[in-house]
Protein backbone atom coordinates (compact mmCIF):
# COMPACT_ATOMS: atom_id res chain seq x y z
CA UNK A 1 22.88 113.65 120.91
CA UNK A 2 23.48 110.68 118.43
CA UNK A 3 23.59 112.85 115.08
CA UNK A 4 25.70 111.73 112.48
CA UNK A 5 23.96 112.47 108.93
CA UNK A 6 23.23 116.19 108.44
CA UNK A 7 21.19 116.97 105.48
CA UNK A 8 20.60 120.27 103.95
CA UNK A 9 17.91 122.48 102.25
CA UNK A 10 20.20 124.41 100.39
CA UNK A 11 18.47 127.55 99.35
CA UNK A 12 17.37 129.81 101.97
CA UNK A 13 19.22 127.80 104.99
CA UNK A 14 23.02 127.55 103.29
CA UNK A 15 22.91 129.87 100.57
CA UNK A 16 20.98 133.36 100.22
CA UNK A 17 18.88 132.92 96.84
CA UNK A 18 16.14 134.48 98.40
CA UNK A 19 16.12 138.11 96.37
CA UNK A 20 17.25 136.32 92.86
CA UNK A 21 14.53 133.93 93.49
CA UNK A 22 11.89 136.96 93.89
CA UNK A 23 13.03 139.04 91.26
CA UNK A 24 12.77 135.85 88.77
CA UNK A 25 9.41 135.53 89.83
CA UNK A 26 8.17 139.00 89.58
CA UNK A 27 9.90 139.29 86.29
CA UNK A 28 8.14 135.94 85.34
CA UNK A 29 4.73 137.17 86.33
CA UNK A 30 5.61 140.66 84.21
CA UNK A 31 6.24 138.87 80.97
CA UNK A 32 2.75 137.03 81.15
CA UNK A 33 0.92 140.50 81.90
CA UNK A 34 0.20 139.35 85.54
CA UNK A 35 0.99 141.82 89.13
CA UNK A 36 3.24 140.17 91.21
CA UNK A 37 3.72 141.42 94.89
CA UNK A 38 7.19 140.85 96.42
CA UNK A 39 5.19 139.42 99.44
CA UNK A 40 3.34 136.87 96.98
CA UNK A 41 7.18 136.09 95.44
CA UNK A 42 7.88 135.08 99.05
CA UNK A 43 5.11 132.73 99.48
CA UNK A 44 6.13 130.60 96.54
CA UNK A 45 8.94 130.29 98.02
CA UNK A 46 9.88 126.33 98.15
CA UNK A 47 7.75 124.29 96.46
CA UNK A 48 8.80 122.95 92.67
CA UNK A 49 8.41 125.78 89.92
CA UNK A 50 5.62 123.37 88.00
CA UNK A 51 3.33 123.27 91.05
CA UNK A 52 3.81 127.10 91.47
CA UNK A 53 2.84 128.02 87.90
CA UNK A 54 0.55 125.38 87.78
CA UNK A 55 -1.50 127.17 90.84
CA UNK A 56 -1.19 129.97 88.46
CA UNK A 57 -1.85 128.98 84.87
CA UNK A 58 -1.98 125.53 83.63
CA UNK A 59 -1.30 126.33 80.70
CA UNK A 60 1.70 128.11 80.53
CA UNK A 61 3.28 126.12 83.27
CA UNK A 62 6.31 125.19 80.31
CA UNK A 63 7.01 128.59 79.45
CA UNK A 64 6.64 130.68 82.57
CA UNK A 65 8.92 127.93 84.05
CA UNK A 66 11.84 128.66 80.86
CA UNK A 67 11.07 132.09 81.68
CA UNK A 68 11.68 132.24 84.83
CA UNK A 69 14.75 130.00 84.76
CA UNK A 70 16.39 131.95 81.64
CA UNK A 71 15.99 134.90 84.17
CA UNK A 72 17.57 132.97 87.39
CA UNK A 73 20.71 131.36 85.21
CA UNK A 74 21.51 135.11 84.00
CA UNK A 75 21.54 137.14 87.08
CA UNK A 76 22.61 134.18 89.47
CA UNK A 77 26.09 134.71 90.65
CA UNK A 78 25.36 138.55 90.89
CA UNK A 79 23.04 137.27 93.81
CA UNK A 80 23.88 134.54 95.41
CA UNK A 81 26.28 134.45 98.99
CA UNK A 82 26.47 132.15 101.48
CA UNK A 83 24.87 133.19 104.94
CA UNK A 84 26.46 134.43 108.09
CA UNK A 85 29.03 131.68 109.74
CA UNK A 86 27.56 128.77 106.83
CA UNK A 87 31.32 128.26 105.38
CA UNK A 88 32.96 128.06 108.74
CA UNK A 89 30.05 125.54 110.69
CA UNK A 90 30.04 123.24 107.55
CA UNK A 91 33.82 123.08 107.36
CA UNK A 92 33.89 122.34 110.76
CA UNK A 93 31.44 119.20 110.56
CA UNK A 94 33.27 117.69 107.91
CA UNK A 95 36.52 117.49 110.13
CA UNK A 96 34.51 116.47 112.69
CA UNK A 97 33.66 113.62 110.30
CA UNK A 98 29.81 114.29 110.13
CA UNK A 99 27.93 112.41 107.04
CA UNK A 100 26.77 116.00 104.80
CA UNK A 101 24.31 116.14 102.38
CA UNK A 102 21.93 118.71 100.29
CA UNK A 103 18.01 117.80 100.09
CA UNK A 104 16.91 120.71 97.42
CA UNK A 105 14.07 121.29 95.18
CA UNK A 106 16.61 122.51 92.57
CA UNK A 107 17.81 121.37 89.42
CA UNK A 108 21.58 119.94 89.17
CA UNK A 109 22.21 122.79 87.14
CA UNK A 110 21.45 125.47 89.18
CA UNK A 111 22.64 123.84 92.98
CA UNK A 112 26.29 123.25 91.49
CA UNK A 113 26.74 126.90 90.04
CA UNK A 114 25.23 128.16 93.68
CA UNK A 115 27.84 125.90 95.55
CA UNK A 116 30.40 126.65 93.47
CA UNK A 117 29.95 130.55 93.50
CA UNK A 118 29.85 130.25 97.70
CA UNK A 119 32.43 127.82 98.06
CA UNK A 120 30.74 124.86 99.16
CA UNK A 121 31.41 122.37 96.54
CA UNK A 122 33.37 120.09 98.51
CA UNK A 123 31.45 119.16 101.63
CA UNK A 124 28.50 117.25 100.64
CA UNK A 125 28.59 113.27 100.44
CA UNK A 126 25.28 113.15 98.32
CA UNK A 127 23.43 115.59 96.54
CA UNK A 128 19.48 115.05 96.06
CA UNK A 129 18.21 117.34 93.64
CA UNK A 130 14.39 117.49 91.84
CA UNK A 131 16.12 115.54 89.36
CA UNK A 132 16.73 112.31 91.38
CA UNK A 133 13.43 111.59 92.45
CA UNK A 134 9.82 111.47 91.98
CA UNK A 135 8.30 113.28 94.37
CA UNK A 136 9.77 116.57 95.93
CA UNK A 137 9.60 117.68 99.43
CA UNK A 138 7.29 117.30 101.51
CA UNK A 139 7.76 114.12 100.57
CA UNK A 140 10.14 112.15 102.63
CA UNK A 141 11.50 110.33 99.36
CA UNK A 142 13.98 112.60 98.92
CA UNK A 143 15.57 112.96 102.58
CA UNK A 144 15.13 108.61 102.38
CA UNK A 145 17.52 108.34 99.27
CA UNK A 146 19.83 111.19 101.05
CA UNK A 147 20.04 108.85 103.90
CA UNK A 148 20.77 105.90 101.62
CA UNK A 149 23.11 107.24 99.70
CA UNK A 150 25.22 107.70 103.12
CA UNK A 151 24.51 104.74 104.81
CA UNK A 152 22.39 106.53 107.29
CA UNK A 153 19.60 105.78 109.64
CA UNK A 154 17.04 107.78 110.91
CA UNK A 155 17.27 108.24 114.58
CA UNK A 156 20.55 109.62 113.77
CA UNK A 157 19.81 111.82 111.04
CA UNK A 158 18.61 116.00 111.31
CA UNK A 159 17.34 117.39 108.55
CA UNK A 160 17.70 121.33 108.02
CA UNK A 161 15.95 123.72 106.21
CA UNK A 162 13.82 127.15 106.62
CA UNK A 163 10.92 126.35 104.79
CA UNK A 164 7.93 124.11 106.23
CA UNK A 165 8.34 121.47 103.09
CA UNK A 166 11.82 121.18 104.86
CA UNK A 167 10.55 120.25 108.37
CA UNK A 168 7.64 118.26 106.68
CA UNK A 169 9.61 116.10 104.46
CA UNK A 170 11.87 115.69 107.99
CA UNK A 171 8.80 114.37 109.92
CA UNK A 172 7.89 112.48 107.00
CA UNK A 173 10.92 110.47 106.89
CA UNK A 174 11.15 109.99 110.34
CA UNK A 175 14.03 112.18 111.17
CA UNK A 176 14.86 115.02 113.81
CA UNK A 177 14.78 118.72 112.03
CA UNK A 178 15.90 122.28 112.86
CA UNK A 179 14.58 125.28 111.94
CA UNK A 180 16.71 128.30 110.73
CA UNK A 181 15.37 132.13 112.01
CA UNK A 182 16.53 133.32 108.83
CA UNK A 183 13.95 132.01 106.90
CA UNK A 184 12.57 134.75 104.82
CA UNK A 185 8.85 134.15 105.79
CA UNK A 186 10.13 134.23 109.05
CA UNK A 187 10.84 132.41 112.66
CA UNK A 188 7.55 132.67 114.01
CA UNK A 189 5.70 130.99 111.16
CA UNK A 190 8.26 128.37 110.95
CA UNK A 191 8.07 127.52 114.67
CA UNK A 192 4.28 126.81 113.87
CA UNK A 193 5.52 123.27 111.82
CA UNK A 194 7.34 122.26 114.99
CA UNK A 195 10.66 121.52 113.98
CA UNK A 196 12.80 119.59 116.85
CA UNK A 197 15.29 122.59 117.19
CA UNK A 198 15.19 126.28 115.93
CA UNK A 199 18.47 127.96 114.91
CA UNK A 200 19.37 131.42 115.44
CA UNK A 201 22.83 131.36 113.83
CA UNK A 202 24.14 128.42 111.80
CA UNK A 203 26.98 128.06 114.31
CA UNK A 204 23.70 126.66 116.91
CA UNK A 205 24.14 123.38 115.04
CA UNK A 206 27.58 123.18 116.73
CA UNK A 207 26.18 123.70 120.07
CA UNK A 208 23.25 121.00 119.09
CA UNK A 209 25.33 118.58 118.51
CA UNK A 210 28.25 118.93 120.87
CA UNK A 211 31.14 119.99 118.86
């Protein structure tokens, strides 16, 4: 395999957000009188909080998205880990001199207190967060300004995430992509977006690519 740039989803394939992320929602969706269902919280899973709310109220998008960050900031590190073998596969990379990098729909704000709190602060060349570009994932602007940031081109490039805007935004820029099982709304219905590899464990990538 010729894989040199690795970039990242970051919450829900690195870091386990998933239950802070649904309790912010359903606690969102409580303050503006609304019924949330933890199985709806998953399905808004991944794309920008303005195009969530927006599906849901136009005109509250503003506040229900203060809301439901001044809920996120305040219970965050009580949350967030790392997943299973994460720490140990993404040290292992690094020494193994692979170009790292984090393609998130998150706010700066918010991705350095969840890399801080799981220890991965120091392993990522480039950081693309919704704050560097115009359009988010699917679109493949922000896994193209990943890739120039590091000097990377895309038929050696994988992009990783467990959400289909993940794989998408791969596709979209022309890049391999893996899957992760973990995903929260689950292997199955990932597998349906095709990604070029599907991982079980995190420590798969090492297998992938040869290490």
């Amino acid at each position: 395999m010729n894989i040199h740039t690795i970039l990242f989803d970051l919450d829900g394939t690195l870091i386990d957000t998933n239950e802070l992320i649904i309790a912010s929602f359903m606690h969102t969706f409580e303050q503006y009188g609304r019924e949330l269902s933890r199985r709806e919280a998953i399905e808004f899973i991944g794309p920008p909080l303005r195009d969530t709310f927006h599906q849901v109220d136009p005109d509250q998008v503003e506040k229900m998205v203060e809301t439901y960050r001044e809920h996120n900031l305040y219970h965050h590190n009580n949350y967030v880990t790392a997943f299973p073998n994460v720490i140990k596969t993404i040290d292992q990379l690094q020494k193994k001199n692979f170009k790292l990098g984090i393609v998130t729909t998150k706010m700066n704000r918010t991705v350095e207190m969840g890399l801080k709190v799981t220890g991965l602060s120091n392993y990522f060349e480039t950081i693309i967060t919704l704050d560097d570009v115009v359009h988010a994932k699917p679109h493949p602007e922000p896994v193209l300004k990943a890739m120039q940031e590091l000097g990377a081109s895309a038929d050696s490039t994988l992009m990783v995430g467990d959400n289909h805007h993940d794989i998408d935004a791969g596709k979209n820029a022309g890049v391999q992509t893996a899957g992760v099982a973990w995903s929260l709304k689950g292997k199955e219905k990932l597998s349906e977006y095709k990604p070029t590899y599907m991982l079980d464990d995190m420590q798969d990538l090492l297998k992938i690519l040869g290490v």
